[in-house]
PDB file of N, CA and C in Angstrom:
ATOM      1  N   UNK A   1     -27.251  39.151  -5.240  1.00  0.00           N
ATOM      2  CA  UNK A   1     -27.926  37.939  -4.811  1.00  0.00           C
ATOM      3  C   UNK A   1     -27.371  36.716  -5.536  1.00  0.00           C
ATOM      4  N   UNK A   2     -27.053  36.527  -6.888  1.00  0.00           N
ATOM      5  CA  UNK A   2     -26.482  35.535  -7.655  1.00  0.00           C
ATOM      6  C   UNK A   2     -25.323  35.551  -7.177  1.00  0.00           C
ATOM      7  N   UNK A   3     -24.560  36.387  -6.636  1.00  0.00           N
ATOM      8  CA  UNK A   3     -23.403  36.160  -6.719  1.00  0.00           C
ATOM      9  C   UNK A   3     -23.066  35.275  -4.983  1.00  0.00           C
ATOM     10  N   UNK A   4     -23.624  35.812  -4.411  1.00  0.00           N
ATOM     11  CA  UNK A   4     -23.706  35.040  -2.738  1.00  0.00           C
ATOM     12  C   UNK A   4     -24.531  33.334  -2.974  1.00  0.00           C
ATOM     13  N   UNK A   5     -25.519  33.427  -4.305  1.00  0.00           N
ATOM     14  CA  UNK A   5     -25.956  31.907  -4.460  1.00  0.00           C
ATOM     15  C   UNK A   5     -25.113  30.895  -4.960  1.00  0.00           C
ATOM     16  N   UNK A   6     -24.079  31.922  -5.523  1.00  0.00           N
ATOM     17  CA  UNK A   6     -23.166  31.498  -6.235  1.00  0.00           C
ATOM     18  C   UNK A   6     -22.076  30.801  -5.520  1.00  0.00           C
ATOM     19  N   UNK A   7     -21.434  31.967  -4.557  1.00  0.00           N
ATOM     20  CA  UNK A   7     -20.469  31.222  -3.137  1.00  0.00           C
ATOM     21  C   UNK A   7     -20.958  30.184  -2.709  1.00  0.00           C
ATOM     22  N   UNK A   8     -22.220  30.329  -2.277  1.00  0.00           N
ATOM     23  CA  UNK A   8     -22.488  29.442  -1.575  1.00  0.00           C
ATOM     24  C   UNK A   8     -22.677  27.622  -2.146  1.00  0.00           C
ATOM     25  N   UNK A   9     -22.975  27.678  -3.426  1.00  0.00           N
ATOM     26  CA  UNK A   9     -23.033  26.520  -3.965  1.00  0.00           C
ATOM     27  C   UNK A   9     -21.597  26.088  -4.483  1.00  0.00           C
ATOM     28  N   UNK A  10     -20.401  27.136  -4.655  1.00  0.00           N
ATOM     29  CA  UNK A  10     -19.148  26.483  -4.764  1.00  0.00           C
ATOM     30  C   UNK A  10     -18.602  25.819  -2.790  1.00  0.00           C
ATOM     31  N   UNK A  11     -19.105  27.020  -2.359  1.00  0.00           N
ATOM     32  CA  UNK A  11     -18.572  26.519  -0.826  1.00  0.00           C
ATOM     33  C   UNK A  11     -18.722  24.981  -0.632  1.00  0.00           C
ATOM     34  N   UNK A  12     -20.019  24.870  -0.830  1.00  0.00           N
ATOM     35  CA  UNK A  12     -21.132  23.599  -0.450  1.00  0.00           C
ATOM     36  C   UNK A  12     -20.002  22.565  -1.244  1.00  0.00           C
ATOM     37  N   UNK A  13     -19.609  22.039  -2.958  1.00  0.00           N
ATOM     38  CA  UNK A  13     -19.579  21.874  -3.488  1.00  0.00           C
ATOM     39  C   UNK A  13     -17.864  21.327  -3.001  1.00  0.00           C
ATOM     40  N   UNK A  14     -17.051  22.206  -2.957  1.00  0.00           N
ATOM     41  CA  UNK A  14     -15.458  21.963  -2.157  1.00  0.00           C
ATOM     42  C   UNK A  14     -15.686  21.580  -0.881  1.00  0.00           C
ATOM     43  N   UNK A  15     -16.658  21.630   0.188  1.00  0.00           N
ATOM     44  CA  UNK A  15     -17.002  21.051   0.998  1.00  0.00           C
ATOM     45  C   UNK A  15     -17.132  19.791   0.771  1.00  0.00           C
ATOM     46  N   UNK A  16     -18.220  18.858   0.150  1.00  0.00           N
ATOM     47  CA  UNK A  16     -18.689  17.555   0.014  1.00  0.00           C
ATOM     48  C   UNK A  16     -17.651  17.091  -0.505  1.00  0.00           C
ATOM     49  N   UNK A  17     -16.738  17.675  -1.514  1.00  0.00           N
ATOM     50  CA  UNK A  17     -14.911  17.044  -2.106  1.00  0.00           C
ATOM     51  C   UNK A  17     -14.450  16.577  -1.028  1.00  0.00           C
ATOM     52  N   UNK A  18     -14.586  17.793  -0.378  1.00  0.00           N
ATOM     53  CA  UNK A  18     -13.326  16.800   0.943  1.00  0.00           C
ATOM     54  C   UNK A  18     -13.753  15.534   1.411  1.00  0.00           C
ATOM     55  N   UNK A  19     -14.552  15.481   2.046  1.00  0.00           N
ATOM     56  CA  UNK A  19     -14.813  14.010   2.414  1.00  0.00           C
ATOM     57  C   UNK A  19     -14.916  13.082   1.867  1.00  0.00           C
ATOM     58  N   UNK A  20     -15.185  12.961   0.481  1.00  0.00           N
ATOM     59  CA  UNK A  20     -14.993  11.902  -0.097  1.00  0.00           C
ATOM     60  C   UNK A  20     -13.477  11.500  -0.596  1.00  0.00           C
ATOM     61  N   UNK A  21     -13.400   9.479  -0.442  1.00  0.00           N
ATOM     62  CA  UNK A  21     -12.319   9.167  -1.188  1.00  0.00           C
ATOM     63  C   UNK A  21     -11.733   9.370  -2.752  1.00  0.00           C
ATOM     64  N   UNK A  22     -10.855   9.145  -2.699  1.00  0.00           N
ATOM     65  CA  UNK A  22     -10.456   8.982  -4.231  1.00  0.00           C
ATOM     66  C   UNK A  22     -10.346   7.296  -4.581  1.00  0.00           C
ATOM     67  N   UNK A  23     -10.775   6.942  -5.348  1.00  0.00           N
ATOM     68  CA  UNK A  23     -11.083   5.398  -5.619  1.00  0.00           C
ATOM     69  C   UNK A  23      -9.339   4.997  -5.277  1.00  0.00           C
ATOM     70  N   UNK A  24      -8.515   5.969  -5.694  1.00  0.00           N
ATOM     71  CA  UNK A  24      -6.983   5.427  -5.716  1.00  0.00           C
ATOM     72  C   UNK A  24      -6.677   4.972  -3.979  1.00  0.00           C
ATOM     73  N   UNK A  25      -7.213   5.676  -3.852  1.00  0.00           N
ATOM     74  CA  UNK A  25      -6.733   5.369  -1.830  1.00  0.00           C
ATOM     75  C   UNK A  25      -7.720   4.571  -1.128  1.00  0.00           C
ATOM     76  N   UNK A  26      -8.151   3.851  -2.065  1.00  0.00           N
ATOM     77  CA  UNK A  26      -8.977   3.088  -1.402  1.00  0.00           C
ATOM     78  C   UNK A  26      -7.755   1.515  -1.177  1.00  0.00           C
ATOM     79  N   UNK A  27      -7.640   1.029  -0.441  1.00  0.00           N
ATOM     80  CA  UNK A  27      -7.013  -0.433   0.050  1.00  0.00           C
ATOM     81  C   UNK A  27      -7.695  -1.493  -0.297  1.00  0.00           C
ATOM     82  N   UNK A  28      -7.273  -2.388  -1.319  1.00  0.00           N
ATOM     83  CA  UNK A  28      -7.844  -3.747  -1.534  1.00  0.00           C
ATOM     84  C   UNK A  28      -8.617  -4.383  -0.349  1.00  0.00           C
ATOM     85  N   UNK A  29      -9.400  -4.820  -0.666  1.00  0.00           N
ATOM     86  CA  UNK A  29     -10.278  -5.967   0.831  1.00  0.00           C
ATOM     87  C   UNK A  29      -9.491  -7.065   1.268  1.00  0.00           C
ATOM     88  N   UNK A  30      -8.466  -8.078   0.133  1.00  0.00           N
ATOM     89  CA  UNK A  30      -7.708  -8.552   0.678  1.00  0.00           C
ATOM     90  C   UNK A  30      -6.766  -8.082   1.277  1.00  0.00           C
ATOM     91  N   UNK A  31      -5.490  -7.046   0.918  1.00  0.00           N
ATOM     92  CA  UNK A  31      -5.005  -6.521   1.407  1.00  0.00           C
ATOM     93  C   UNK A  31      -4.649  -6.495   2.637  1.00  0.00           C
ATOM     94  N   UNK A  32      -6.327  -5.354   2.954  1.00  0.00           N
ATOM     95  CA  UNK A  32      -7.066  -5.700   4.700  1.00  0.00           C
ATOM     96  C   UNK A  32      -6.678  -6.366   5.027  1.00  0.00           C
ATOM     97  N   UNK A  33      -7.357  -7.741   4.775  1.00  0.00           N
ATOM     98  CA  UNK A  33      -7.363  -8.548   5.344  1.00  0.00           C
ATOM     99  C   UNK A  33      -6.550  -9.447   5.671  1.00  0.00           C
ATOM    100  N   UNK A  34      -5.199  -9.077   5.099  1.00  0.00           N
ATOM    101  CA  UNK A  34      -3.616  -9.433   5.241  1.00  0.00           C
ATOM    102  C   UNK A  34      -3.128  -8.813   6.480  1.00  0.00           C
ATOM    103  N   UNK A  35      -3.686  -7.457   6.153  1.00  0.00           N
ATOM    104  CA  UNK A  35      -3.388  -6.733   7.161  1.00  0.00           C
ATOM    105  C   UNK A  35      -3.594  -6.976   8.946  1.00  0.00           C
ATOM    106  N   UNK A  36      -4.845  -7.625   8.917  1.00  0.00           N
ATOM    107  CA  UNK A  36      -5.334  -7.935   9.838  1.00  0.00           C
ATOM    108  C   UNK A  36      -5.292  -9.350  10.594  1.00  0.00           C
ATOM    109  N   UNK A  37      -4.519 -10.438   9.161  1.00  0.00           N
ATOM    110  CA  UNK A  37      -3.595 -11.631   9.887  1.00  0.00           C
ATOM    111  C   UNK A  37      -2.434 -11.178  10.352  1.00  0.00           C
ATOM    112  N   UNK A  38      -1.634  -9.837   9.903  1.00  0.00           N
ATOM    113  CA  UNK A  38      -0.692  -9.819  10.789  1.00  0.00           C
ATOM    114  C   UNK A  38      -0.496  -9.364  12.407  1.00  0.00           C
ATOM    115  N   UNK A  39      -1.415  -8.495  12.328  1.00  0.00           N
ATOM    116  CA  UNK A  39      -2.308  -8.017  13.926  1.00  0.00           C
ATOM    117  C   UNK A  39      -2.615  -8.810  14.387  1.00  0.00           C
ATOM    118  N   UNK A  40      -3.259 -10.017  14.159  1.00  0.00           N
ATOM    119  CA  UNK A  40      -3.751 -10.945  15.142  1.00  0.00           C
ATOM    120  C   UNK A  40      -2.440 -11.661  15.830  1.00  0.00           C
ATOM    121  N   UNK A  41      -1.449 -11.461  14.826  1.00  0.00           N
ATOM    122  CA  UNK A  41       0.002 -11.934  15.724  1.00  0.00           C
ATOM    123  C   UNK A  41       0.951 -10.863  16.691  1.00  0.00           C
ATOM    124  N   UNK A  42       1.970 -11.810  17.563  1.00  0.00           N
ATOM    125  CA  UNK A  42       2.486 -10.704  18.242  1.00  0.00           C
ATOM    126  C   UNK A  42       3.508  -9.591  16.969  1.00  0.00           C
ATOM    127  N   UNK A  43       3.255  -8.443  17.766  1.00  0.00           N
ATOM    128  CA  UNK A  43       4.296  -7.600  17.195  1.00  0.00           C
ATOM    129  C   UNK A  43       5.394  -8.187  16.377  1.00  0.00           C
ATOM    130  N   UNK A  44       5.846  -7.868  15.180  1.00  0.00           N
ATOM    131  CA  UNK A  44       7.332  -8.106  14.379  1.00  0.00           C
ATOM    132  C   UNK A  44       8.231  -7.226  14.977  1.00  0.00           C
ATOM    133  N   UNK A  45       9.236  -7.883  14.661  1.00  0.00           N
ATOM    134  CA  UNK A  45      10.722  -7.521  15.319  1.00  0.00           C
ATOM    135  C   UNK A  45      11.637  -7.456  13.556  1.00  0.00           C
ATOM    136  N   UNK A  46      11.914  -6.169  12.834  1.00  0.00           N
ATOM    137  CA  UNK A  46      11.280  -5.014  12.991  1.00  0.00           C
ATOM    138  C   UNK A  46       9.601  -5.214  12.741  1.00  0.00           C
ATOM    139  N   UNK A  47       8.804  -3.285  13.021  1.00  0.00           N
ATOM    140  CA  UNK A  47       7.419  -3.962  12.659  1.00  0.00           C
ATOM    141  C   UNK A  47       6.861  -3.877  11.262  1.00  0.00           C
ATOM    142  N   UNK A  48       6.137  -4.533  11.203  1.00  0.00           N
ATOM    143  CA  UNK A  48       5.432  -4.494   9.767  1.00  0.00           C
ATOM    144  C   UNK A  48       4.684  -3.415   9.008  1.00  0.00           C
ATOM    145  N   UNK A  49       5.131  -3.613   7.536  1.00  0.00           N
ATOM    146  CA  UNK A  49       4.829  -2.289   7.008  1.00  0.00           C
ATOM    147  C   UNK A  49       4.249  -2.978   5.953  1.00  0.00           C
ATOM    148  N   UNK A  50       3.061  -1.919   5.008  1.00  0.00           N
ATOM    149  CA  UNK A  50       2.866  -2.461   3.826  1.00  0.00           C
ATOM    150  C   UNK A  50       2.488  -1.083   3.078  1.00  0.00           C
ATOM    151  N   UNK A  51       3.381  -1.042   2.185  1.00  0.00           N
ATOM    152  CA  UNK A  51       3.838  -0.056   1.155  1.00  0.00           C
ATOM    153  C   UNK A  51       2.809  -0.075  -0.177  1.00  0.00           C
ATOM    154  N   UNK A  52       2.246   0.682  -0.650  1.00  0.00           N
ATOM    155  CA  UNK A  52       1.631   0.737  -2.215  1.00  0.00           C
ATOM    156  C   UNK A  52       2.577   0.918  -3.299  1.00  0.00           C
ATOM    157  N   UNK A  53       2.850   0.490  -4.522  1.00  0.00           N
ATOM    158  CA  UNK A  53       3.293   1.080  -5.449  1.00  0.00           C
ATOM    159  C   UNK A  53       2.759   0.806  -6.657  1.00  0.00           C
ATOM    160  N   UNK A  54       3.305   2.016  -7.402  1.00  0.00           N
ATOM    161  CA  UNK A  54       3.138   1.542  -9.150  1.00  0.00           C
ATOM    162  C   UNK A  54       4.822   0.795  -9.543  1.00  0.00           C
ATOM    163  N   UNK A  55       4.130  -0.296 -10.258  1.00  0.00           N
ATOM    164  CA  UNK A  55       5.048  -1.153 -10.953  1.00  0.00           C
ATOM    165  C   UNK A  55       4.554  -1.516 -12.309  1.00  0.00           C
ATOM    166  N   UNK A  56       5.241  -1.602 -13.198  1.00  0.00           N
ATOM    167  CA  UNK A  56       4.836  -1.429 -14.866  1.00  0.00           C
ATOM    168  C   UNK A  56       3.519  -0.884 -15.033  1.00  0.00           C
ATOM    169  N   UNK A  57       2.552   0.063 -14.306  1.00  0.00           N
ATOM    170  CA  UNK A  57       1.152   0.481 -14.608  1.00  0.00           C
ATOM    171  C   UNK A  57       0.826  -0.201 -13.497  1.00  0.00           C
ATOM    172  N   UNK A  58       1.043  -1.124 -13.110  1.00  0.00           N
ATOM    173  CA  UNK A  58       0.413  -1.718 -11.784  1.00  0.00           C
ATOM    174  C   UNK A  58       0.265  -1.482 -10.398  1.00  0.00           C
ATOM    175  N   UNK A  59      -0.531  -1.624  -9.623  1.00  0.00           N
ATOM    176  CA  UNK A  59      -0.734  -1.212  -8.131  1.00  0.00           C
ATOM    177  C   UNK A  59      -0.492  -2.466  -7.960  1.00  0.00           C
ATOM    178  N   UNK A  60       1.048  -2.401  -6.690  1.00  0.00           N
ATOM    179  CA  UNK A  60       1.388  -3.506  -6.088  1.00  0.00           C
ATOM    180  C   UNK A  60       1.684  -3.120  -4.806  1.00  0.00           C
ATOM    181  N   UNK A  61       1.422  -3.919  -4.001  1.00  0.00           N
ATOM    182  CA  UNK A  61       1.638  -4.168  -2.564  1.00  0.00           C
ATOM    183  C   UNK A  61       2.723  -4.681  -1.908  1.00  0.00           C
ATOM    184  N   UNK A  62       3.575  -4.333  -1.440  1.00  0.00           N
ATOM    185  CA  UNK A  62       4.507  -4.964  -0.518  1.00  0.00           C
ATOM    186  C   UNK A  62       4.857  -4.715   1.073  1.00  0.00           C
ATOM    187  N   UNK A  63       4.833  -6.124   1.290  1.00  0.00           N
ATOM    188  CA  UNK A  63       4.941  -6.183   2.769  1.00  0.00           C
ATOM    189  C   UNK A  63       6.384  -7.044   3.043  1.00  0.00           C
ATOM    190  N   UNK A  64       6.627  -5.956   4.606  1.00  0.00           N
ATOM    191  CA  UNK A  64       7.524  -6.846   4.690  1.00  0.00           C
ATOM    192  C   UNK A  64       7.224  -7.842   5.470  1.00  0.00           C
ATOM    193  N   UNK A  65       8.917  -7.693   6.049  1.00  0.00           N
ATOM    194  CA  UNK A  65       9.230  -9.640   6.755  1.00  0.00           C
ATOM    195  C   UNK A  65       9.106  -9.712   8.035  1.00  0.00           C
ATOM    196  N   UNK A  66       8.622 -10.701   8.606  1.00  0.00           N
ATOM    197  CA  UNK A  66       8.662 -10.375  10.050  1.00  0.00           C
ATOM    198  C   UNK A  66       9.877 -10.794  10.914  1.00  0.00           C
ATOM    199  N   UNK A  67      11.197 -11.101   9.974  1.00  0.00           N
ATOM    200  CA  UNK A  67      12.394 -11.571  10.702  1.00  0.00           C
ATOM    201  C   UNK A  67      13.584 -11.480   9.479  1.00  0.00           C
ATOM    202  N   UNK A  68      14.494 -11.914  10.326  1.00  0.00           N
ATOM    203  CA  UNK A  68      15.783 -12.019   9.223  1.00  0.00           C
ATOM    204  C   UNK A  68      15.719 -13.054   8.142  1.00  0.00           C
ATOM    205  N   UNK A  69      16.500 -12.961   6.892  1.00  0.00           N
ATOM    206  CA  UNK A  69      16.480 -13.889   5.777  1.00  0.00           C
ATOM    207  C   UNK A  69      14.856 -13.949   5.159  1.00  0.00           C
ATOM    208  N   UNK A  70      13.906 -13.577   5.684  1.00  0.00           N
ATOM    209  CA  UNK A  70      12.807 -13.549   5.020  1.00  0.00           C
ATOM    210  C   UNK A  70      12.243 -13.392   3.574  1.00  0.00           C
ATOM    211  N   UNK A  71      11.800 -13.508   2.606  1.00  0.00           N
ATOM    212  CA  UNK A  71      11.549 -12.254   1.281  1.00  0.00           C
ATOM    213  C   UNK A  71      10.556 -11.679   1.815  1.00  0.00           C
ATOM    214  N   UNK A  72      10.581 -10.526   1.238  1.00  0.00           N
ATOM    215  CA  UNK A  72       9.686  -8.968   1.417  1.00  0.00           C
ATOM    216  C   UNK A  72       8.714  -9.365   0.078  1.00  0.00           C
ATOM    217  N   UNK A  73       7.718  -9.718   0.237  1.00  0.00           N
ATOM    218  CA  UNK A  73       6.826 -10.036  -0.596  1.00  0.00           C
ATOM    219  C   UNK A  73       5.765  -9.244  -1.403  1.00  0.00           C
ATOM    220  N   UNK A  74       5.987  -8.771  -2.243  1.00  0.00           N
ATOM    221  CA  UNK A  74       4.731  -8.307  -3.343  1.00  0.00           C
ATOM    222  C   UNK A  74       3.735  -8.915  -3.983  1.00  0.00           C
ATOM    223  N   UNK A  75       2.346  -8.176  -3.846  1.00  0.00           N
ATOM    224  CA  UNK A  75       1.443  -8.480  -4.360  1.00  0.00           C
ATOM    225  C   UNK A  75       0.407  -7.242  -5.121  1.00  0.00           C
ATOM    226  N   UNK A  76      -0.200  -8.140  -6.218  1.00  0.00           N
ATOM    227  CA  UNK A  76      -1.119  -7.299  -6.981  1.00  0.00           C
ATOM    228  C   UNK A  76      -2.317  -6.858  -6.424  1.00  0.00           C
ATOM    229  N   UNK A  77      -3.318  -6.124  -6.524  1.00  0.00           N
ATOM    230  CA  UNK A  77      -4.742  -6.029  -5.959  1.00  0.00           C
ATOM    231  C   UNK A  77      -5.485  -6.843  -5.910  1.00  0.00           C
ATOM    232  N   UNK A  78      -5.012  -7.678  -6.259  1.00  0.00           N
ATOM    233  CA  UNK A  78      -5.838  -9.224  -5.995  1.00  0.00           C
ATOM    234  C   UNK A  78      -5.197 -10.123  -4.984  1.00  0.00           C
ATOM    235  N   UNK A  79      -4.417  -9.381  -4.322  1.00  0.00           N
ATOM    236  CA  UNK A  79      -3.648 -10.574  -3.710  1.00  0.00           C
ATOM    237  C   UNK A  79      -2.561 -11.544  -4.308  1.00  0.00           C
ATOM    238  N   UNK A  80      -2.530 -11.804  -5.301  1.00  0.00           N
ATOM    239  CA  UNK A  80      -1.745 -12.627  -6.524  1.00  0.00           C
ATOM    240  C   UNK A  80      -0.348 -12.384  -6.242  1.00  0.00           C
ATOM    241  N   UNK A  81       0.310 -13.419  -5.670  1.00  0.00           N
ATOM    242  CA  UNK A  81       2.056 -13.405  -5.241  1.00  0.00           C
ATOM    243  C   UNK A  81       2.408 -12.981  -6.420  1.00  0.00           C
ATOM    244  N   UNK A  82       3.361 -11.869  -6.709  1.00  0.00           N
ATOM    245  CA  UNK A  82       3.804 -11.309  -8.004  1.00  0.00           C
ATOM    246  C   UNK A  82       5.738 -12.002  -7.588  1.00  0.00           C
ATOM    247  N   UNK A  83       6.395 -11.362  -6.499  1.00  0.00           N
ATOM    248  CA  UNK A  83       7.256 -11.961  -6.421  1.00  0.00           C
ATOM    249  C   UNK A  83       8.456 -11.514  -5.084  1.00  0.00           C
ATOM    250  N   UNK A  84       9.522 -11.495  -4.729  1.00  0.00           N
ATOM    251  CA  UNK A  84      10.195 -11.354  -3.086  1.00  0.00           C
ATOM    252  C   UNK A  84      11.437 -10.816  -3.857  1.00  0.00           C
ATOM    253  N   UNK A  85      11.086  -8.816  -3.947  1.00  0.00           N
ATOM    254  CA  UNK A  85      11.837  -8.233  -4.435  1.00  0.00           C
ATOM    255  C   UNK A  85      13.490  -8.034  -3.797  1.00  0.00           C
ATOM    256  N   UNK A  86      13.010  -8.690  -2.637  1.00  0.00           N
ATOM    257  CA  UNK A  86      14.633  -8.613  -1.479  1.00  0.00           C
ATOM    258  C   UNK A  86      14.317  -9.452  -0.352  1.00  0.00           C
ATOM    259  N   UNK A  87      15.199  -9.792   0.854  1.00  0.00           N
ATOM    260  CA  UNK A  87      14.998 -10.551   1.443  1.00  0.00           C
ATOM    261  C   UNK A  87      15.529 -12.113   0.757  1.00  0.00           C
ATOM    262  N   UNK A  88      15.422 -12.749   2.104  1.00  0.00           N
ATOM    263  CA  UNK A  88      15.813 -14.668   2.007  1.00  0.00           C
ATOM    264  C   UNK A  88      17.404 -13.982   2.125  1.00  0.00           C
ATOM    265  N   UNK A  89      18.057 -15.638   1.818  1.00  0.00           N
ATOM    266  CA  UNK A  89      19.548 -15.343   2.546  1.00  0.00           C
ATOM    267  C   UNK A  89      20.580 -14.658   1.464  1.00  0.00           C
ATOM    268  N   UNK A  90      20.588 -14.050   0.182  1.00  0.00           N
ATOM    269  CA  UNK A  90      20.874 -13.661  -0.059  1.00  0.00           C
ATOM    270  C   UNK A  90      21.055 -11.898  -0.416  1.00  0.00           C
ATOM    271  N   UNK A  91      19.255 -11.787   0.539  1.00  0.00           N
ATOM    272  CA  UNK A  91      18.955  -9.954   0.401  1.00  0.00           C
ATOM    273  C   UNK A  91      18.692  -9.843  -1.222  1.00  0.00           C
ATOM    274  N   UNK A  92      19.090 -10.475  -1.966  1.00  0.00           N
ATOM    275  CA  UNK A  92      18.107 -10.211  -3.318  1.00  0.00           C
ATOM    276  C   UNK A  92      16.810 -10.548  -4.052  1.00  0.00           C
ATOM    277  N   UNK A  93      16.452 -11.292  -2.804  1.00  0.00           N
ATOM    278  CA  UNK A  93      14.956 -11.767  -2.796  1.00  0.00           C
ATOM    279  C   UNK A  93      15.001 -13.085  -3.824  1.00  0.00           C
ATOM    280  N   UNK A  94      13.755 -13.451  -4.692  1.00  0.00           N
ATOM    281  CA  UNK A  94      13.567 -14.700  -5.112  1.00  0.00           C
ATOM    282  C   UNK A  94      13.823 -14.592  -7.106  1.00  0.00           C
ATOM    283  N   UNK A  95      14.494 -13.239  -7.431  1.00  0.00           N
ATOM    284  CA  UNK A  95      15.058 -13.238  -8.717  1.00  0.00           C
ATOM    285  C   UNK A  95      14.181 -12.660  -9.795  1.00  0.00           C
ATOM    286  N   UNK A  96      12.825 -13.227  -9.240  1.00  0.00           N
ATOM    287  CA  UNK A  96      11.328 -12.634 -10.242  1.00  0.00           C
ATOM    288  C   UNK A  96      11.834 -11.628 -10.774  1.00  0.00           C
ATOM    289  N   UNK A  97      11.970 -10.375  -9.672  1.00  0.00           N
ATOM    290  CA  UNK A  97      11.401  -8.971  -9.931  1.00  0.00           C
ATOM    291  C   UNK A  97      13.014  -7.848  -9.388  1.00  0.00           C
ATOM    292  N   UNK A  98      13.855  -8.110  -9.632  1.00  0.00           N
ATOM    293  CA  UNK A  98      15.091  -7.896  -9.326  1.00  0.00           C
ATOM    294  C   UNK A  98      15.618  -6.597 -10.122  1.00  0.00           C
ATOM    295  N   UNK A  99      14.562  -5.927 -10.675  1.00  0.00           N
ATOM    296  CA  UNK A  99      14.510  -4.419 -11.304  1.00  0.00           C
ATOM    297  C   UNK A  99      13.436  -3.746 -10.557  1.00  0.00           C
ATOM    298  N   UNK A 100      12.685  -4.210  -9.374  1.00  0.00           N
ATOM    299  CA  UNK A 100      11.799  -3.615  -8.698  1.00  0.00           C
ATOM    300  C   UNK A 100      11.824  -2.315  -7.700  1.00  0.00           C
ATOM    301  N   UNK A 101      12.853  -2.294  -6.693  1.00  0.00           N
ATOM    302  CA  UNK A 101      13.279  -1.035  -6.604  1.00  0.00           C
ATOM    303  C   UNK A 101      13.698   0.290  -7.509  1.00  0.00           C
ATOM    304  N   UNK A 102      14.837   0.118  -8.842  1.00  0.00           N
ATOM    305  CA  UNK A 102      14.698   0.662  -9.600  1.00  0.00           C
ATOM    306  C   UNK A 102      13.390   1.426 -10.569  1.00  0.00           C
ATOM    307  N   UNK A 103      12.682   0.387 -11.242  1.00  0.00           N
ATOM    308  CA  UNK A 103      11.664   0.440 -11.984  1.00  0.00           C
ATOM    309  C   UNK A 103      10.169   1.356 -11.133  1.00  0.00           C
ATOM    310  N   UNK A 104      10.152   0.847  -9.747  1.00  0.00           N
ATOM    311  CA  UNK A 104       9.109   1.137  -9.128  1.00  0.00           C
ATOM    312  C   UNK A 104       8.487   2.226  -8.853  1.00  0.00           C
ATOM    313  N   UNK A 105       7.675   3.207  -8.256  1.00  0.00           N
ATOM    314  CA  UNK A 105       6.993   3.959  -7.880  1.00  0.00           C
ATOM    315  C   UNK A 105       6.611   4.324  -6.584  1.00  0.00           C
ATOM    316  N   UNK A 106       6.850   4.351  -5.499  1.00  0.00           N
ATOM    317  CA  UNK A 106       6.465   4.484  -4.044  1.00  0.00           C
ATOM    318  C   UNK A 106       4.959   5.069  -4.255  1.00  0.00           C
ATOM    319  N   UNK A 107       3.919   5.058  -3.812  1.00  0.00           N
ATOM    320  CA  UNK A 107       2.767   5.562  -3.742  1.00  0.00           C
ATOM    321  C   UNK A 107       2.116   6.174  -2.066  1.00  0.00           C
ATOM    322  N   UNK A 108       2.524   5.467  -1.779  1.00  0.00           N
ATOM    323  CA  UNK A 108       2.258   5.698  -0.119  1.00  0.00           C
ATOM    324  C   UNK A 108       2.605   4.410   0.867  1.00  0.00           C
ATOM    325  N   UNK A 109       3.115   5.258   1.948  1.00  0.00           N
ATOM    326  CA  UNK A 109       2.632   3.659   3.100  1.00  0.00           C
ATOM    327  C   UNK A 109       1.445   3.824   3.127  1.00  0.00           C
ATOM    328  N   UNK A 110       0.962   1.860   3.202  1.00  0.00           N
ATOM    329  CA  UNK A 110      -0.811   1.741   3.850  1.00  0.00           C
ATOM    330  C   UNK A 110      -0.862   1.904   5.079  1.00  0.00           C
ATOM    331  N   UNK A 111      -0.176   0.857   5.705  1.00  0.00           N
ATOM    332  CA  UNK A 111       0.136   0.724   6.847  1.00  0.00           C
ATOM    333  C   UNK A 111       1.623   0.191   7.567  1.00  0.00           C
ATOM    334  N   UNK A 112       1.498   0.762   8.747  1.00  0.00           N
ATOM    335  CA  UNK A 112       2.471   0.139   9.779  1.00  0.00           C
ATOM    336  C   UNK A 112       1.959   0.082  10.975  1.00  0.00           C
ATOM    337  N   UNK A 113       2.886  -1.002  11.975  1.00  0.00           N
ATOM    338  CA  UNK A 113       2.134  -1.732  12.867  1.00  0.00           C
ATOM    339  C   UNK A 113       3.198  -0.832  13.877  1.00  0.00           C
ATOM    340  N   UNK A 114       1.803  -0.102  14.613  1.00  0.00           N
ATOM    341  CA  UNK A 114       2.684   1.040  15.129  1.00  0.00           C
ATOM    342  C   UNK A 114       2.007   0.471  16.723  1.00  0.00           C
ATOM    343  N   UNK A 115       2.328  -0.830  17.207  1.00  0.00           N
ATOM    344  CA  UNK A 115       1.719  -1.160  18.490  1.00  0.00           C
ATOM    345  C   UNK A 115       2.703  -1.072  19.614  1.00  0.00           C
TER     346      UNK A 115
END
C-alpha cells in the first residue's frame, strides 16, 4: 500500500514539473513587446529573428535587421541598447561589442517571423 502511495505521489509530482516554466525561459515583457512592433510591420526581407544569449553572465537579446547595411542590435532584459555586434556598411557592426560572437553563448531562438 505505501509503496503504490508512494508512485503515485512521485507520478503526480513529475507530472505538475512538466507544465510549469523555468523562470529562464521566460521572455522579457519588453522584449515581447519588440517583438510585436515588428509583426505589426510587413514581413522582413530576410525574416526576423530574435536570439537569447549569455554574454559576460548576462542575458542578451539580439535581433536582427530588417535589410541590408543595417546593425543587428543587442539588448539586455531591460531593453537597454547594449550595442550592433555586426551589420551597417561595414558588417562589423558599431565597434561596442566586437568580441561578441566569440565571447557569447547561444541560448535559444525566441523567435522568428515565420509568416
Amino acid at each position: 500500500m505505501n509503496r503504490i502511495l508512494l508512485m503515485t505521489l512521485l507520478s503526480s509530482m513529475i507530472f505538475l514539473q512538466c507544465g510549469k516554466k523555468n523562470e529562464n525561459d521566460v521572455v522579457p515583457a519588453c522584449v515581447q513587446a519588440k517583438i510585436s512592433e515588428i509583426k505589426a510591420q510587413p514581413k522582413w526581407n530576410p525574416p526576423a529573428e530574435v536570439a537569447e544569449y549569455l554574454y559576460y553572465g548576462r542575458k542578451v537579446f539580439l535581433f536582427t535587421s530588417d535589410c541590408c547595411d543595417q546593425y543587428i542590435q543587442l539588448y539586455d532584459e531591460n531593453c537597454n541598447y547594449i550595442c550592433a555586434p555586426s551589420g551597417g556598411l561595414t558588417g562589423h557592426g558599431d565597434g561596442k561589442c566586437a568580441d561578441f560572437y566569440s565571447s557569447a553563448k547561444l541560448i535559444k531562438l525566441v523567435w522568428k517571423d515565420n509568416r
